[in-house]
N, C-alpha and C. Protein backbone atom coordinates (compact mmCIF):
# COMPACT_ATOMS: atom_id res chain seq x y z
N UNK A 1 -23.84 28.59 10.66
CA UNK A 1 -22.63 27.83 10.91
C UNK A 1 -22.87 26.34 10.71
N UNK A 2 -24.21 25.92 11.25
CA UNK A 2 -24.41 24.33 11.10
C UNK A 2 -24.45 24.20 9.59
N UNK A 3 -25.13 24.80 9.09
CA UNK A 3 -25.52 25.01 7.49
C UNK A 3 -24.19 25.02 7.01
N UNK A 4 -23.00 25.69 7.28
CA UNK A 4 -22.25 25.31 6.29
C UNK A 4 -21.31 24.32 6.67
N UNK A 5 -21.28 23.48 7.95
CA UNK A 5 -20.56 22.33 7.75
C UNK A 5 -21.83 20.96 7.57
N UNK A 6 -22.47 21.00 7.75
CA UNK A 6 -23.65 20.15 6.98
C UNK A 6 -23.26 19.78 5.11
N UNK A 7 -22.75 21.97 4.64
CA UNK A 7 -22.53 21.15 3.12
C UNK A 7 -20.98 21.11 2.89
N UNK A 8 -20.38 21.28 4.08
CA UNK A 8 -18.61 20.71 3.23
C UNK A 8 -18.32 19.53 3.92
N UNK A 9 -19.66 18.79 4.92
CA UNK A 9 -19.36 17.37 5.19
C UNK A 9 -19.85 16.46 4.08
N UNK A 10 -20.87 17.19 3.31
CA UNK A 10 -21.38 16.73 2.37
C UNK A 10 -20.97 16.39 0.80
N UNK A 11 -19.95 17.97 0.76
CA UNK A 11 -18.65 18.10 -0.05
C UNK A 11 -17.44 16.63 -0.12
N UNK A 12 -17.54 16.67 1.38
CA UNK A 12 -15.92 15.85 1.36
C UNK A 12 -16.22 14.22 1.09
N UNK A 13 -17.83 14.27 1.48
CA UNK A 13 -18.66 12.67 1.38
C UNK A 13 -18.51 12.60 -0.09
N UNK A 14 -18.75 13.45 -0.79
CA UNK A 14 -19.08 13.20 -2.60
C UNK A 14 -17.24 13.05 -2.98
N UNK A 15 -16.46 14.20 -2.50
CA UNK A 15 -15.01 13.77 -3.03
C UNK A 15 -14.59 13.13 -2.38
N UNK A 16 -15.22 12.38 -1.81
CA UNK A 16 -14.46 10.69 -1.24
C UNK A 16 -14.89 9.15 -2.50
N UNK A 17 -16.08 9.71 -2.64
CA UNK A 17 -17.16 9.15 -3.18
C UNK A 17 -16.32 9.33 -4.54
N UNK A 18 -15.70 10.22 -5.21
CA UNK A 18 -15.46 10.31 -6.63
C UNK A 18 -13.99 9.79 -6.33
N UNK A 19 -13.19 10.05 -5.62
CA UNK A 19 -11.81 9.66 -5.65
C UNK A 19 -12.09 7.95 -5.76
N UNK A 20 -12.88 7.06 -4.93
CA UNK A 20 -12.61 5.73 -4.72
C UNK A 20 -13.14 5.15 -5.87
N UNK A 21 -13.94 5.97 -6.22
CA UNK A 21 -14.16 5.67 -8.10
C UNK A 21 -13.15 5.99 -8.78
N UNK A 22 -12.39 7.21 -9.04
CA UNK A 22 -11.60 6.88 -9.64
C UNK A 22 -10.16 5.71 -9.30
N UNK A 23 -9.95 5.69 -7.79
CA UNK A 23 -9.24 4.99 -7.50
C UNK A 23 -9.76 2.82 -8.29
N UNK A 24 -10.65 3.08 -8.17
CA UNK A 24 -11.17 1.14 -8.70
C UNK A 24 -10.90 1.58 -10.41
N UNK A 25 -11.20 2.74 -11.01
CA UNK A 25 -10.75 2.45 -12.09
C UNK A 25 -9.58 2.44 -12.42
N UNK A 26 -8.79 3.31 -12.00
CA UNK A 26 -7.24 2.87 -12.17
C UNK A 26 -6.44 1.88 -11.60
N UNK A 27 -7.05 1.08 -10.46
CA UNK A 27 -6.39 -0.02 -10.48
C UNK A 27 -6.96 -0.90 -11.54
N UNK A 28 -8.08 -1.26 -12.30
CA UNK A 28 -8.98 -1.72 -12.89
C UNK A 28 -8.19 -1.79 -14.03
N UNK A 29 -7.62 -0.44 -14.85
CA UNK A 29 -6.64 -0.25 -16.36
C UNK A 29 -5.42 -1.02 -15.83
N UNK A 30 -4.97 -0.55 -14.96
CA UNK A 30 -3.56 -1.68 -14.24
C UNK A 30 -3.60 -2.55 -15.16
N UNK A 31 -4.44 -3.32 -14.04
CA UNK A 31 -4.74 -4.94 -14.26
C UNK A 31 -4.70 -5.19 -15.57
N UNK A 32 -5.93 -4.45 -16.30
CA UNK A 32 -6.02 -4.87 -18.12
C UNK A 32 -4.33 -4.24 -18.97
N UNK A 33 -3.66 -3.53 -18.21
CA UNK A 33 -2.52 -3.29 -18.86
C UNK A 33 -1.77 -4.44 -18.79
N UNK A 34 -1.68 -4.70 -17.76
CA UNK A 34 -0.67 -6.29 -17.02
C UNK A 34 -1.19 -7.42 -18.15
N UNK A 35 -2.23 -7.58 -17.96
CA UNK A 35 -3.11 -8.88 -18.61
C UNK A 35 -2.74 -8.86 -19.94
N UNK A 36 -2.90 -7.42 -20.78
CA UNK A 36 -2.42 -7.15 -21.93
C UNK A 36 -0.96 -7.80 -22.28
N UNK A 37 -0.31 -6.88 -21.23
CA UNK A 37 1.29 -7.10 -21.73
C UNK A 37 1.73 -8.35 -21.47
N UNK A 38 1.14 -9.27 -20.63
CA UNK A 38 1.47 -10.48 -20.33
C UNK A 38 0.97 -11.53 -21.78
N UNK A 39 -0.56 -11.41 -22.16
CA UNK A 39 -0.79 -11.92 -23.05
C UNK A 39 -0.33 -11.73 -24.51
N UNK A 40 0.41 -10.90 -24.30
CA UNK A 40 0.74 -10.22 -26.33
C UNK A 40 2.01 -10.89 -26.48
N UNK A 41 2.42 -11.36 -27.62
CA UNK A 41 3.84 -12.09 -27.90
C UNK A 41 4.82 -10.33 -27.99
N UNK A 42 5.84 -11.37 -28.16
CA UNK A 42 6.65 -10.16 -27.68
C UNK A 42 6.57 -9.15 -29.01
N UNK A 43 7.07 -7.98 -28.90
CA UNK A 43 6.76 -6.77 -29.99
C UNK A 43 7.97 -7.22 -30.82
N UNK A 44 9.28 -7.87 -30.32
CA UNK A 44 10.18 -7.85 -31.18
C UNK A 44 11.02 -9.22 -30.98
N UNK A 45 10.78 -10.25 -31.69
CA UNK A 45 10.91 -11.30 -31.34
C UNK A 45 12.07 -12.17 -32.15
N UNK A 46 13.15 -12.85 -31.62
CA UNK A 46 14.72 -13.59 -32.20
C UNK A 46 15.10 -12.18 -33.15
N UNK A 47 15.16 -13.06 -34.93
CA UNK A 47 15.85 -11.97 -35.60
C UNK A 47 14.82 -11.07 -36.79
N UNK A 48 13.66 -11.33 -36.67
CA UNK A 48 12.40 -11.15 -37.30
C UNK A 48 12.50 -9.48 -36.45
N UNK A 49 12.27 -8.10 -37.19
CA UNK A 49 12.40 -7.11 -36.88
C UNK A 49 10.67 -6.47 -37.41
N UNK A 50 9.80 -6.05 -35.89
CA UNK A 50 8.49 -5.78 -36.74
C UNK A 50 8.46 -4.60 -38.31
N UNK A 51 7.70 -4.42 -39.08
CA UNK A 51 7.35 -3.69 -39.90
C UNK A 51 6.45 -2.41 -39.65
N UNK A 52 6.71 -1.66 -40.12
CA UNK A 52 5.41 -0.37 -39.59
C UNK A 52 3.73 -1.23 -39.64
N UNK A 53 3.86 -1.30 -40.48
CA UNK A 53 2.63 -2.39 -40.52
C UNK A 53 1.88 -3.15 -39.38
N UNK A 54 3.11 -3.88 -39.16
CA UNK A 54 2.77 -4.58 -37.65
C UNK A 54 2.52 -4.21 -36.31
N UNK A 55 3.14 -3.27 -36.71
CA UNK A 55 3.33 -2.14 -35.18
C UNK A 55 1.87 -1.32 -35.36
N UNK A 56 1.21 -0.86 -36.25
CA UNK A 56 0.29 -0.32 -36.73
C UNK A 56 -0.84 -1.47 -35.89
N UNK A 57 -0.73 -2.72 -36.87
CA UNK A 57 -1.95 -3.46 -36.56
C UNK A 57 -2.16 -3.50 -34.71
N UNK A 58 -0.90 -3.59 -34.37
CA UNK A 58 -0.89 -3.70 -32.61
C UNK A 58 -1.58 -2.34 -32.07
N UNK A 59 -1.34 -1.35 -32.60
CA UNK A 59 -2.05 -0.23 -32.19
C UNK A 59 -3.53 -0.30 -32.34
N UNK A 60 -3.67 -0.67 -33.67
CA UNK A 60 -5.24 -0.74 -33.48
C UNK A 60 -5.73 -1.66 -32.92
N UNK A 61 -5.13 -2.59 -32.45
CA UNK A 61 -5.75 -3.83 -31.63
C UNK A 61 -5.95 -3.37 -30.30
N UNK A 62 -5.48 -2.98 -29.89
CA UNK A 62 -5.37 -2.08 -28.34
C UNK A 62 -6.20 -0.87 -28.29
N UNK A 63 -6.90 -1.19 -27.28
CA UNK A 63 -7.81 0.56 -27.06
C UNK A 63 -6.82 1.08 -25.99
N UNK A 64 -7.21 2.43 -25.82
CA UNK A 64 -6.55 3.26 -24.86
C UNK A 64 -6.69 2.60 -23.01
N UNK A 65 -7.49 2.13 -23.45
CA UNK A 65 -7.78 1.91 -21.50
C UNK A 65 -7.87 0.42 -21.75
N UNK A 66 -6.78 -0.23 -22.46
CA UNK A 66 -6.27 -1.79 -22.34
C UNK A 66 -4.59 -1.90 -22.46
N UNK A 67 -4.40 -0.64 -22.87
CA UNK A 67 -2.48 -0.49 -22.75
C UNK A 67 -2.10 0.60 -22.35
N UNK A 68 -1.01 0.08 -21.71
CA UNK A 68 -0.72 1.84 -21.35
C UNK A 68 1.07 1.75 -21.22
N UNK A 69 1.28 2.81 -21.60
CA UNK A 69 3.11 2.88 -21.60
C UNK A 69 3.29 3.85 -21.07
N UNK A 70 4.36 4.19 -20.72
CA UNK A 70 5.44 5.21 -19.58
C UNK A 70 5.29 6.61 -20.81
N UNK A 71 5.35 7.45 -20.21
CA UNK A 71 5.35 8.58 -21.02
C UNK A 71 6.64 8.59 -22.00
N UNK A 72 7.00 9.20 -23.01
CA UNK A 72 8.35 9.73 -23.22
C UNK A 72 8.70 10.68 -23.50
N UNK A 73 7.99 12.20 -23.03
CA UNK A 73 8.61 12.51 -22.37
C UNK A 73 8.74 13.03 -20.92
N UNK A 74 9.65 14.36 -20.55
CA UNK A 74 10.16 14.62 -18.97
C UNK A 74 8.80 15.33 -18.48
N UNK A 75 8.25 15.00 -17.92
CA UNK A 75 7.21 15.35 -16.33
C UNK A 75 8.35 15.49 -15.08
N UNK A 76 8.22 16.54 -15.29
CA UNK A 76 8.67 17.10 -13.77
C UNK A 76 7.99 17.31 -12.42
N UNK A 77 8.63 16.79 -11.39
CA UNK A 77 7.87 16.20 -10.79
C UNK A 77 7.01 17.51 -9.92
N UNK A 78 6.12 17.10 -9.29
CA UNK A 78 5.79 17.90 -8.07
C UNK A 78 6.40 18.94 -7.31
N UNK A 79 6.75 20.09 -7.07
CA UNK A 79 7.40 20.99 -6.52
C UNK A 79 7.32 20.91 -5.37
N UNK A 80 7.86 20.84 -4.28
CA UNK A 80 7.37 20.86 -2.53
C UNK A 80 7.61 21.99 -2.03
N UNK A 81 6.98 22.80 -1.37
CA UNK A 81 7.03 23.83 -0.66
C UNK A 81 8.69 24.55 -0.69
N UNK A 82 8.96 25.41 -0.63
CA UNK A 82 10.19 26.12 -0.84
C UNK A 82 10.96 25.37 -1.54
N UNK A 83 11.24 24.29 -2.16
CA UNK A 83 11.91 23.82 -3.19
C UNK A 83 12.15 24.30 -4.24
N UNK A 84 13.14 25.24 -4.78
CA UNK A 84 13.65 26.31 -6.21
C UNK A 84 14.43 25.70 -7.03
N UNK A 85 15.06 24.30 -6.86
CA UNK A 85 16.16 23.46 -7.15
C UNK A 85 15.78 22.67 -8.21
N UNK A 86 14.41 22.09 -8.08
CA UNK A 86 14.03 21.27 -9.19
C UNK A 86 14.65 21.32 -10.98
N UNK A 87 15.55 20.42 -11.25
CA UNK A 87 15.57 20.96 -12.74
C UNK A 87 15.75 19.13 -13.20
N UNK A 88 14.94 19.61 -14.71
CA UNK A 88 14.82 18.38 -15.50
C UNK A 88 16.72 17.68 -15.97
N UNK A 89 16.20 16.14 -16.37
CA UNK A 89 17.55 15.54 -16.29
C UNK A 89 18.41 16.02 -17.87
N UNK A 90 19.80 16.21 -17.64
CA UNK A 90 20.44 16.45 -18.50
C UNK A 90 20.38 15.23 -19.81
C-alpha cells in the first residue's frame, strides 16, 4: 500500500513537473505571437492590396512557434457531463 502511493505521489510530482513546463512554454509563444503581431506592418495596408507573393514571403518569415492565428475551422467545444445538446454554429 505504501509502495503504491510512494509511486502515484511520484506520478503526480512528474505531471506537475511536465504541465508547468508546458504551461512557461505557452505563455512563452503568447508573448512571441504578441511581439510578432505588434512588430509586423500591417498585412494589408491604405489601397496597396498584398500579392500572393507577399503573403508567401510573410509565411516564410515566420516560424510556427513565432505566429500563431485562430483556427478556421469549428472545434467544438468540450462536452460536460450529460450535455447531448452541443451542436456546431449554423
Amino acid at each position: 500500500m505504501e509502495e503504491k502511493e510512494a509511486e502515484l505521489r511520484k506520478e503526480v510530482t512528474n505531471a506537475q513537473g511536465r504541465y508547468n513546463d508546458l504551461l512557461r512554454t505557452h505563455v512563452a509563444h503568447i508573448e512571441r505571437c504578441r511581439r510578432v503581431q505588434r512588430d509586423q506592418p500591417a498585412l494589408m495596408s491604405g489601397s496597396k492590396s498584398q500579392t500572393v507573393t507577399d503573403m508567401t514571403d510573410v509565411a516564410l518569415s515566420l516560424s510556427p512557434t513565432e505566429c500563431c492565428s485562430p483556427p478556421k475551422e469549428y472545434v467544438p467545444p468540450v462536452a460536460r457531463v450529460g450535455s447531448d445538446d452541443i451542436l456546431p454554429p449554423e
